[in-house]
N, C-alpha and C. Protein backbone atom coordinates (compact mmCIF):
# COMPACT_ATOMS: atom_id res chain seq x y z
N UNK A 1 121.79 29.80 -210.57
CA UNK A 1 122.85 30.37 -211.39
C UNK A 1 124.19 30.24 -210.66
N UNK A 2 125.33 29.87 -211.27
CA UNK A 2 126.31 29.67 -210.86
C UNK A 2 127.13 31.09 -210.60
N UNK A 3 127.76 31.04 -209.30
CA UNK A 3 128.86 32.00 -209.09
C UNK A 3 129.94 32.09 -210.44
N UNK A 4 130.01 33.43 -210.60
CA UNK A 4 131.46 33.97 -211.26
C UNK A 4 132.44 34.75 -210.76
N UNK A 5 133.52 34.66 -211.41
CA UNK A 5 134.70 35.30 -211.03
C UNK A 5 134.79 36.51 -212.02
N UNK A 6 134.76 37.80 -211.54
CA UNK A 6 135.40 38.91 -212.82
C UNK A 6 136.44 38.43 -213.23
N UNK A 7 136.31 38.94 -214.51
CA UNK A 7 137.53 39.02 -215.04
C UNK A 7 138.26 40.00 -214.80
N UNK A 8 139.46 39.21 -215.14
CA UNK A 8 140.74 39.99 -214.39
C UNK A 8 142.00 39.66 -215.04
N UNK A 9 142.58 40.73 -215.78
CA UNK A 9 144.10 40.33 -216.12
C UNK A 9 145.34 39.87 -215.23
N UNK A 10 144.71 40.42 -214.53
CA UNK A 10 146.21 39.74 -213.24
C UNK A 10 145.77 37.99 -212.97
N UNK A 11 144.98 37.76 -212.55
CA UNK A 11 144.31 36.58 -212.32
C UNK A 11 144.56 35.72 -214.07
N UNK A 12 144.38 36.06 -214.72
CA UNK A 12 144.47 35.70 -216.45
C UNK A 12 146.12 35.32 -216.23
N UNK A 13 146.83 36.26 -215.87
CA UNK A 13 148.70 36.64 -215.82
C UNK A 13 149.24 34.85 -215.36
N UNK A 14 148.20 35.10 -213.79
CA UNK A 14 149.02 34.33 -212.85
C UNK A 14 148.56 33.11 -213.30
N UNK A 15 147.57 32.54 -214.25
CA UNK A 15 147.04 31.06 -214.18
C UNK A 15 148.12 30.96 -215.81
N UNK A 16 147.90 32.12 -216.30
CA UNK A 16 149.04 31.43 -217.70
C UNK A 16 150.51 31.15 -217.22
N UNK A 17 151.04 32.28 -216.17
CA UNK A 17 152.50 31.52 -215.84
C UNK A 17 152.29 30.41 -215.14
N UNK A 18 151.18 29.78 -214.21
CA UNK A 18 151.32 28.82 -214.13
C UNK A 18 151.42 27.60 -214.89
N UNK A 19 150.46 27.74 -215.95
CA UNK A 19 150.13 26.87 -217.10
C UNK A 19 151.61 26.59 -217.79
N UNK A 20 152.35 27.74 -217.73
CA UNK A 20 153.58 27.83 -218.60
C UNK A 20 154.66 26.93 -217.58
N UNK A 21 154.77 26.96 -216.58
CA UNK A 21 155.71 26.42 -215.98
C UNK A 21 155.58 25.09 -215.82
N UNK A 22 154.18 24.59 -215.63
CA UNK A 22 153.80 23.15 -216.05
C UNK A 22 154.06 22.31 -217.35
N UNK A 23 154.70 23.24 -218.13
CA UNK A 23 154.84 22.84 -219.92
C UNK A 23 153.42 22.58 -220.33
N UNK A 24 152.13 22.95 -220.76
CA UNK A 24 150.97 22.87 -220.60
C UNK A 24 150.66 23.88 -221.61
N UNK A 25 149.86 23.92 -222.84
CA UNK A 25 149.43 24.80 -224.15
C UNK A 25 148.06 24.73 -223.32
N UNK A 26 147.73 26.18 -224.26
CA UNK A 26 146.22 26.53 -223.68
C UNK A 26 145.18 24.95 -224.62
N UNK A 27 145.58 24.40 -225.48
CA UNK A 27 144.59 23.15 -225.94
C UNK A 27 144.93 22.14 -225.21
N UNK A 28 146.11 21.74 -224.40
CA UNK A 28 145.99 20.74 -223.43
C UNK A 28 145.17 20.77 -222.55
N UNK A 29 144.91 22.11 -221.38
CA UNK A 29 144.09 22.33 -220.75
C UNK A 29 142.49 22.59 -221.40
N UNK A 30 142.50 22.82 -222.33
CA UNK A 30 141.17 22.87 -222.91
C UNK A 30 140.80 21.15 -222.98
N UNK A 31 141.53 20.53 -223.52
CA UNK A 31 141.14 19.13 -223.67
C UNK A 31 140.79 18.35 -222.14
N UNK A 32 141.94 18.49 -221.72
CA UNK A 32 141.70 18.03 -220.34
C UNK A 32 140.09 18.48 -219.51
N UNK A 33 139.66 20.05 -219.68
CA UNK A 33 138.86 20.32 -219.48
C UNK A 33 137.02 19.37 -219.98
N UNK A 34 137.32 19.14 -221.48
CA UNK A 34 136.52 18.52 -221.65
C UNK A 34 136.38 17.07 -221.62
N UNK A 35 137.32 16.55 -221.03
CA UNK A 35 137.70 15.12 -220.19
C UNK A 35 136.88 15.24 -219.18
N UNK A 36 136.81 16.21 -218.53
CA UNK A 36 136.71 16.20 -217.37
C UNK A 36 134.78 17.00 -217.42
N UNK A 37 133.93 16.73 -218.75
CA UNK A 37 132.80 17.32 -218.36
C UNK A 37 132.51 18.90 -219.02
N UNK A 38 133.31 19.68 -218.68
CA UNK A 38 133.63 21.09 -218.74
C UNK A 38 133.76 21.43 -220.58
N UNK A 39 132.47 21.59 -221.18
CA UNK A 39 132.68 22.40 -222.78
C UNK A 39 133.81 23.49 -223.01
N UNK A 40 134.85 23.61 -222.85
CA UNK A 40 135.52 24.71 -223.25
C UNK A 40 136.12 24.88 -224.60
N UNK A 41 135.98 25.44 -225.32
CA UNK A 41 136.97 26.16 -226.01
C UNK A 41 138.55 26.38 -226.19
N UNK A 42 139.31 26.02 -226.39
CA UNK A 42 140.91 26.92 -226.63
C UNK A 42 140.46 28.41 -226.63
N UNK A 43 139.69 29.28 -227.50
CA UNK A 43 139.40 30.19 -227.82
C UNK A 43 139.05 30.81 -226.35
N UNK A 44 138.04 30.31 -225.52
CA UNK A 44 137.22 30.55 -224.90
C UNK A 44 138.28 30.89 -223.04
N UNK A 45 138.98 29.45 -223.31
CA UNK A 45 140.18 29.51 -222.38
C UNK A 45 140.96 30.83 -222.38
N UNK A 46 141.65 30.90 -223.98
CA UNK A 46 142.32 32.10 -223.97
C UNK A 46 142.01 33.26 -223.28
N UNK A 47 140.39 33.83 -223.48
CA UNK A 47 139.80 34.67 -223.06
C UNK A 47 140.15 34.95 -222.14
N UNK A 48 139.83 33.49 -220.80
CA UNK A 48 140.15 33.87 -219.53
C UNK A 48 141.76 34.67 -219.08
N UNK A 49 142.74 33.61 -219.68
CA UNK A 49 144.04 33.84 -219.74
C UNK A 49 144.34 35.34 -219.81
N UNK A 50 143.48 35.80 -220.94
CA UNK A 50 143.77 37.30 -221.47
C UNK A 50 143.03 38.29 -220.00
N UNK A 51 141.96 37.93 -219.51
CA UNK A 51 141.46 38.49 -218.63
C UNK A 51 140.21 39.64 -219.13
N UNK A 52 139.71 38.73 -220.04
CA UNK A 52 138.64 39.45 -220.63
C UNK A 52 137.01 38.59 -220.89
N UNK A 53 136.98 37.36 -220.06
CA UNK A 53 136.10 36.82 -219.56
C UNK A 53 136.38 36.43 -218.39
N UNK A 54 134.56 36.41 -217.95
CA UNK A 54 134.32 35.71 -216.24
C UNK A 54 135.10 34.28 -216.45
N UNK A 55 135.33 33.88 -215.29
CA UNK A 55 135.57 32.50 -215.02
C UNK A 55 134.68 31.88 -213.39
N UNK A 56 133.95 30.83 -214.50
CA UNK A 56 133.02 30.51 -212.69
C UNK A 56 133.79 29.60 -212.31
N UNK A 57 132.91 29.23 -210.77
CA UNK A 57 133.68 29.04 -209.62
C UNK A 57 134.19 27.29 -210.12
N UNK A 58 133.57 26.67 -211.09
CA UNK A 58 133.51 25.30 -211.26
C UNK A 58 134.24 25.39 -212.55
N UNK A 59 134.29 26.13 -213.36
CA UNK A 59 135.30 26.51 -214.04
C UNK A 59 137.10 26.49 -213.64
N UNK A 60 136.66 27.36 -212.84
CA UNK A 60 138.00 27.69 -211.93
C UNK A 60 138.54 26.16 -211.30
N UNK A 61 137.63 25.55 -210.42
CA UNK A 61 138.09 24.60 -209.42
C UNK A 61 138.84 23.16 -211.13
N UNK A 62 138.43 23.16 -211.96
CA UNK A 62 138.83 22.10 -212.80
C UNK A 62 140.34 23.07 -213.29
N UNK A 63 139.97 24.37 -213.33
CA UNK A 63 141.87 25.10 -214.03
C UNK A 63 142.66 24.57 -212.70
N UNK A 64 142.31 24.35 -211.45
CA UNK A 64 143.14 24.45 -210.51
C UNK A 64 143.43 22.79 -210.12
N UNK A 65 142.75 22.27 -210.70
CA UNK A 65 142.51 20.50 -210.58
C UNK A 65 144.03 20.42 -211.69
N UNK A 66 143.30 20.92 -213.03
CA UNK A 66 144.39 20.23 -213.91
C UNK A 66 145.94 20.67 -213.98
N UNK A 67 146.21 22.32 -213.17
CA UNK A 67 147.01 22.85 -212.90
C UNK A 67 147.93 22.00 -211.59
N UNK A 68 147.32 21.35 -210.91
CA UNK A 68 147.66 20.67 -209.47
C UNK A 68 148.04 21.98 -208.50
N UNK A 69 147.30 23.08 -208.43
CA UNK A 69 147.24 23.86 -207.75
C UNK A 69 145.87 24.23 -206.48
N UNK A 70 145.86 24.97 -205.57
CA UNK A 70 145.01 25.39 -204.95
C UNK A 70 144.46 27.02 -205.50
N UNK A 71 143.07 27.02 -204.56
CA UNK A 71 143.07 28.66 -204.64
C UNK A 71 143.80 29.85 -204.79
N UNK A 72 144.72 29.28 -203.36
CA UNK A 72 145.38 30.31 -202.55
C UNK A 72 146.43 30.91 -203.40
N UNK A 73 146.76 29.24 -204.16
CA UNK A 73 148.02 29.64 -205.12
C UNK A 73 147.45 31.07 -206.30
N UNK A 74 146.59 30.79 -206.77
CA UNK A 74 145.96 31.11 -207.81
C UNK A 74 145.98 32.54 -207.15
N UNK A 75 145.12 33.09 -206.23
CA UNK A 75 144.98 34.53 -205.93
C UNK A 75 146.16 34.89 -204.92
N UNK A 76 146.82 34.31 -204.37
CA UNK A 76 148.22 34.97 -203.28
C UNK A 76 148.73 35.77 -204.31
N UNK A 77 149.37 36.36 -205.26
CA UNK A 77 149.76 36.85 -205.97
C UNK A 77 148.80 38.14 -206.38
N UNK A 78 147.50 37.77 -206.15
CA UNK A 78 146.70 39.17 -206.66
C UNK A 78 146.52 40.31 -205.37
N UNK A 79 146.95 39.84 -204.44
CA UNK A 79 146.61 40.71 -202.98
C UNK A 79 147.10 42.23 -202.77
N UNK A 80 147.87 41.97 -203.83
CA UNK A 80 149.23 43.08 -203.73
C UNK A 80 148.63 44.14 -204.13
């Protein structure tokens, strides 16, 4: 069984302003996602965004692929 990430609105916060600053709609990254293997949803994406679904760890590593981001980026912001 694959590792998950709780969900988390802050974590949801920080991957949509990223998404947003990239010029990037939640169906680009959904598409890209399923380019890349990964069944997602728009719907399903949102979820995460909203912070009201898990996101696993292989999940995660393709938001951070298509984002051109790292981890660190992704959670430095939640430490606080």
């Amino acid at each position: 069984m694959e590792q998950s990430i709780k969900a988390s609105k802050r974590l949801g916060a920080r991957i949509r302003s990223i998404r947003k600053q990239k010029g990037l709609t939640q169906g680009a990254i959904t598409i890209k996602m399923q380019l890349l293997d990964c069944d997602m949803s728009r719907g399903t994406y949102a979820k995460i965004e909203a912070g009201i679904r898990h996101v696993s760890v292989s999940e995660l590593a393709l938001i951070c692929k298509i984002l051109e981001v790292d981890y660190n980026t992704l959670f430095q912001s939640l430490e606080k």
